[in-house]
N, C-alpha and C. Protein backbone atom coordinates (compact mmCIF):
# COMPACT_ATOMS: atom_id res chain seq x y z
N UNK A 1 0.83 -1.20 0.00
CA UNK A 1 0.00 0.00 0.00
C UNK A 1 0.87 1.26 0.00
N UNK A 2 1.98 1.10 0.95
CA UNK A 2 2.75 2.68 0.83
C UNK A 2 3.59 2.79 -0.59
N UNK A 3 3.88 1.25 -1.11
CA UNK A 3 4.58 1.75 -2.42
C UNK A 3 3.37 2.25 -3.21
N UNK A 4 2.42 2.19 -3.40
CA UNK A 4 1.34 2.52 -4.67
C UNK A 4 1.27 3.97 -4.04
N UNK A 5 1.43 4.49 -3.10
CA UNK A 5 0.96 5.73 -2.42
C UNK A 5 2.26 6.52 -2.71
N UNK A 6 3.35 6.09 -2.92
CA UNK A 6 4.47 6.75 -2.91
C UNK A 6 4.84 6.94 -4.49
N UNK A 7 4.53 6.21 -5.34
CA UNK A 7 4.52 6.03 -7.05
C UNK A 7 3.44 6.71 -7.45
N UNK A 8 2.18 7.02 -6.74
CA UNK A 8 1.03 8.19 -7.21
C UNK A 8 1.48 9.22 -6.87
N UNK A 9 2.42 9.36 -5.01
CA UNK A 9 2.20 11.00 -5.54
C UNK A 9 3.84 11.17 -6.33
N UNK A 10 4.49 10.16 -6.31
CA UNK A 10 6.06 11.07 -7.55
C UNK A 10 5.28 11.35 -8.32
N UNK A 11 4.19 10.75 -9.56
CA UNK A 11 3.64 10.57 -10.02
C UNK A 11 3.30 12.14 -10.29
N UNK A 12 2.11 12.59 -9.24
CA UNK A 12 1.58 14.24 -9.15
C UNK A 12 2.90 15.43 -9.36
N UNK A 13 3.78 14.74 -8.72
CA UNK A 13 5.10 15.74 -8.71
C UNK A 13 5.68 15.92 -10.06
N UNK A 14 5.84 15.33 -10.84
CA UNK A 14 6.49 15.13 -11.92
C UNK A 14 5.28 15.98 -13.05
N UNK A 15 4.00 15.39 -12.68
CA UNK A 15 2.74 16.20 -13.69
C UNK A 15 3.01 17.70 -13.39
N UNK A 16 3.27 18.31 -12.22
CA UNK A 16 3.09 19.84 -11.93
C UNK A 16 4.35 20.51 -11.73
N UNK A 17 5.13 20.30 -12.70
CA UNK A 17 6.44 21.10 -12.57
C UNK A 17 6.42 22.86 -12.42
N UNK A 18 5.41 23.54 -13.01
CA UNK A 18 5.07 24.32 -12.57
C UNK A 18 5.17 24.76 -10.99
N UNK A 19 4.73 23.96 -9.95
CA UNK A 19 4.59 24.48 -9.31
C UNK A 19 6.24 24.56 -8.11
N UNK A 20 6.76 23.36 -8.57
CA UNK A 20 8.08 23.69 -7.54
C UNK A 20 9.08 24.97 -8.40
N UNK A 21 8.63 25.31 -9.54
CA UNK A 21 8.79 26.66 -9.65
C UNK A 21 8.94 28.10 -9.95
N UNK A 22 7.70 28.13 -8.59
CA UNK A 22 6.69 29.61 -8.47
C UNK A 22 7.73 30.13 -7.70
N UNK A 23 8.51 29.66 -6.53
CA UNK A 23 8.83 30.62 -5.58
C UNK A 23 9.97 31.06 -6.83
N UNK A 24 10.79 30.69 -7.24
CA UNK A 24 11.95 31.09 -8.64
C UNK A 24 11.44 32.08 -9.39
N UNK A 25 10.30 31.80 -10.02
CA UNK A 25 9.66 33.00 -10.86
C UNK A 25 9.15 33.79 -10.12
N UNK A 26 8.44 33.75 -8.48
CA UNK A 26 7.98 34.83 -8.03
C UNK A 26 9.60 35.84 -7.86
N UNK A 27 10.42 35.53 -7.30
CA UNK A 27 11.83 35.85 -7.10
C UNK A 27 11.99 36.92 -7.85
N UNK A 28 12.43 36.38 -9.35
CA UNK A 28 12.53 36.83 -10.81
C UNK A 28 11.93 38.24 -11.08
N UNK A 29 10.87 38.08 -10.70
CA UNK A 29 9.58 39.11 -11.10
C UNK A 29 9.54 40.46 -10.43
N UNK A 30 9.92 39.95 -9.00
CA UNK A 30 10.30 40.77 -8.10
C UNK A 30 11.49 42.20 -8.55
N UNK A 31 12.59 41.47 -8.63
CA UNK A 31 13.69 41.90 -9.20
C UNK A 31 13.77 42.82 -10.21
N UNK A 32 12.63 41.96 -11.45
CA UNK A 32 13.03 42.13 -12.44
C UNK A 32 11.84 43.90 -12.85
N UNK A 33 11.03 44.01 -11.84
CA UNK A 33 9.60 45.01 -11.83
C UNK A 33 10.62 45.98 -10.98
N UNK A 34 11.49 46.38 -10.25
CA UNK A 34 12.13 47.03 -9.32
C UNK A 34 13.19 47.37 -10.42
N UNK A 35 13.60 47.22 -11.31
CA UNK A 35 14.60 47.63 -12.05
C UNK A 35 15.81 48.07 -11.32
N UNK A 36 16.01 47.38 -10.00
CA UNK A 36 17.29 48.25 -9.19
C UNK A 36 18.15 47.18 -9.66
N UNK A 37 19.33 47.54 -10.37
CA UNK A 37 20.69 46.29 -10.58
C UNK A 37 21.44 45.60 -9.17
N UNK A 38 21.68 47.09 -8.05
CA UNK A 38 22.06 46.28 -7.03
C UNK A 38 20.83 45.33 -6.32
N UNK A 39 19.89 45.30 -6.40
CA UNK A 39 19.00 44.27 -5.52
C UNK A 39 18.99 42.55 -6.58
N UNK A 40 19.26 42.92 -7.63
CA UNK A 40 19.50 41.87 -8.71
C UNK A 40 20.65 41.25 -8.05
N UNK A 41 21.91 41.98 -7.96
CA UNK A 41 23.03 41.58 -7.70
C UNK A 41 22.97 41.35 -6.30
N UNK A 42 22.88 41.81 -5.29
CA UNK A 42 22.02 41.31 -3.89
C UNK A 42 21.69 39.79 -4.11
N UNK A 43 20.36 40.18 -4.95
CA UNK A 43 19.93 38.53 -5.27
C UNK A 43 20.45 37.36 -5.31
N UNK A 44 21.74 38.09 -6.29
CA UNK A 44 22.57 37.01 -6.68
C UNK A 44 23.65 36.32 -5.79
N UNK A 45 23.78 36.91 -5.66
CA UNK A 45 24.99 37.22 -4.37
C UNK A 45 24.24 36.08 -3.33
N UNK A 46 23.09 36.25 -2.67
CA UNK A 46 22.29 35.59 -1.53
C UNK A 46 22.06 34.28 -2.12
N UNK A 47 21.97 33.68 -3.72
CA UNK A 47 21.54 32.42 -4.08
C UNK A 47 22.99 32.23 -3.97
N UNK A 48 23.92 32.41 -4.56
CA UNK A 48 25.55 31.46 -4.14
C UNK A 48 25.76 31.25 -2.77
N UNK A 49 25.80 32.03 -2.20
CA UNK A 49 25.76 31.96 -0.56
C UNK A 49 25.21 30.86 -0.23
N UNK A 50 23.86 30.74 -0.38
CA UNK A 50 22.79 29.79 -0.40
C UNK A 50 23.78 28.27 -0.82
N UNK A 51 24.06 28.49 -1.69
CA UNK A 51 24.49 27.32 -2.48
C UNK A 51 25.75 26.54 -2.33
N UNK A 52 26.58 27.76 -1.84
CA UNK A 52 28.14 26.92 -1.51
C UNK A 52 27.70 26.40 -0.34
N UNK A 53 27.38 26.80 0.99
CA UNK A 53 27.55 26.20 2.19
C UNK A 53 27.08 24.81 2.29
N UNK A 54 26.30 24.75 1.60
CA UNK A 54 26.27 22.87 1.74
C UNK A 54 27.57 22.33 0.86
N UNK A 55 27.36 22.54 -0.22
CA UNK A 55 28.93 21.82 -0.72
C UNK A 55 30.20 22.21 0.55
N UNK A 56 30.52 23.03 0.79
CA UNK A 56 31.33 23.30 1.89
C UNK A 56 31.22 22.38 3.05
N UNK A 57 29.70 22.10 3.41
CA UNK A 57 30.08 21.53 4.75
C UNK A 57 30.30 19.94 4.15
N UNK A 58 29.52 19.23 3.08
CA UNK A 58 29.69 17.88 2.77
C UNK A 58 31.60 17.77 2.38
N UNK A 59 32.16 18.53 2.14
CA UNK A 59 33.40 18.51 1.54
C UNK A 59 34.47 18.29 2.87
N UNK A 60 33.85 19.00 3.95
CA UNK A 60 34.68 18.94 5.21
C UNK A 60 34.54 17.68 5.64
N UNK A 61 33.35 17.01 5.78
CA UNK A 61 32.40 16.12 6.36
C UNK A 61 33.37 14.64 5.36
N UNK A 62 33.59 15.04 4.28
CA UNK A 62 34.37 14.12 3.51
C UNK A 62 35.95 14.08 3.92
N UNK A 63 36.36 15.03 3.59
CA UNK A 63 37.86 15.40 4.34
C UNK A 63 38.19 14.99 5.73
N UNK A 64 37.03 15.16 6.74
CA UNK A 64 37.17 14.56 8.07
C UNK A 64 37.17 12.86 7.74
N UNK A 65 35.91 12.26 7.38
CA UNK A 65 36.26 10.84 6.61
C UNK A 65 37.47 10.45 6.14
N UNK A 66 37.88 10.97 5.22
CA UNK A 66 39.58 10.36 4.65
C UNK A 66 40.02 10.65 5.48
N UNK A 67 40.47 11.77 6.48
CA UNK A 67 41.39 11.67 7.00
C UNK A 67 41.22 10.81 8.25
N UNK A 68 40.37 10.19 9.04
CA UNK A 68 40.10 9.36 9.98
C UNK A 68 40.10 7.96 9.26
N UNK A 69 40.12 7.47 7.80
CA UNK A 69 40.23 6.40 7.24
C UNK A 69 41.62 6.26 7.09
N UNK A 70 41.98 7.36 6.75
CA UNK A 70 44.03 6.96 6.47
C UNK A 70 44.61 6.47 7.71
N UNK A 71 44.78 7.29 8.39
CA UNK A 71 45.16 6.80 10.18
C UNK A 71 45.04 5.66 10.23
């Protein structure tokens, strides 16, 4: 029963791509109606931010691994 429940809703997810993304285009719109370049660049600036710190921490999290495997 939970696999048929779990294969209907990927299922819904995959039909409504639209909707995982609204918050991206609401973002966009924002930005893009404000015509200010620094709040664009702000923007931009806040999604890398966003984006390195997980690679950063899995990379340490790996580095701590090898180096407790070599030892």
């Amino acid at each position: 029963m939970k696999t048929r429940l779990s294969i209907v809703l990927l299922f819904l997810v995959f039909l409504s791509p639209e909707l995982m993304e609204a918050q991206c285009a609401m973002c966009r719109a924002v930005v893009e109606s404000e015509g200010n370049p620094e709040s664009a660049e702000a923007l931009n600036d806040g999604i890398v931010y966003l984006m390195a710190i997980p690679y950063i921490l899995v990379a340490g999290l790996f580095f701590f691994i090898y180096r407790k495997m070599r030892k």
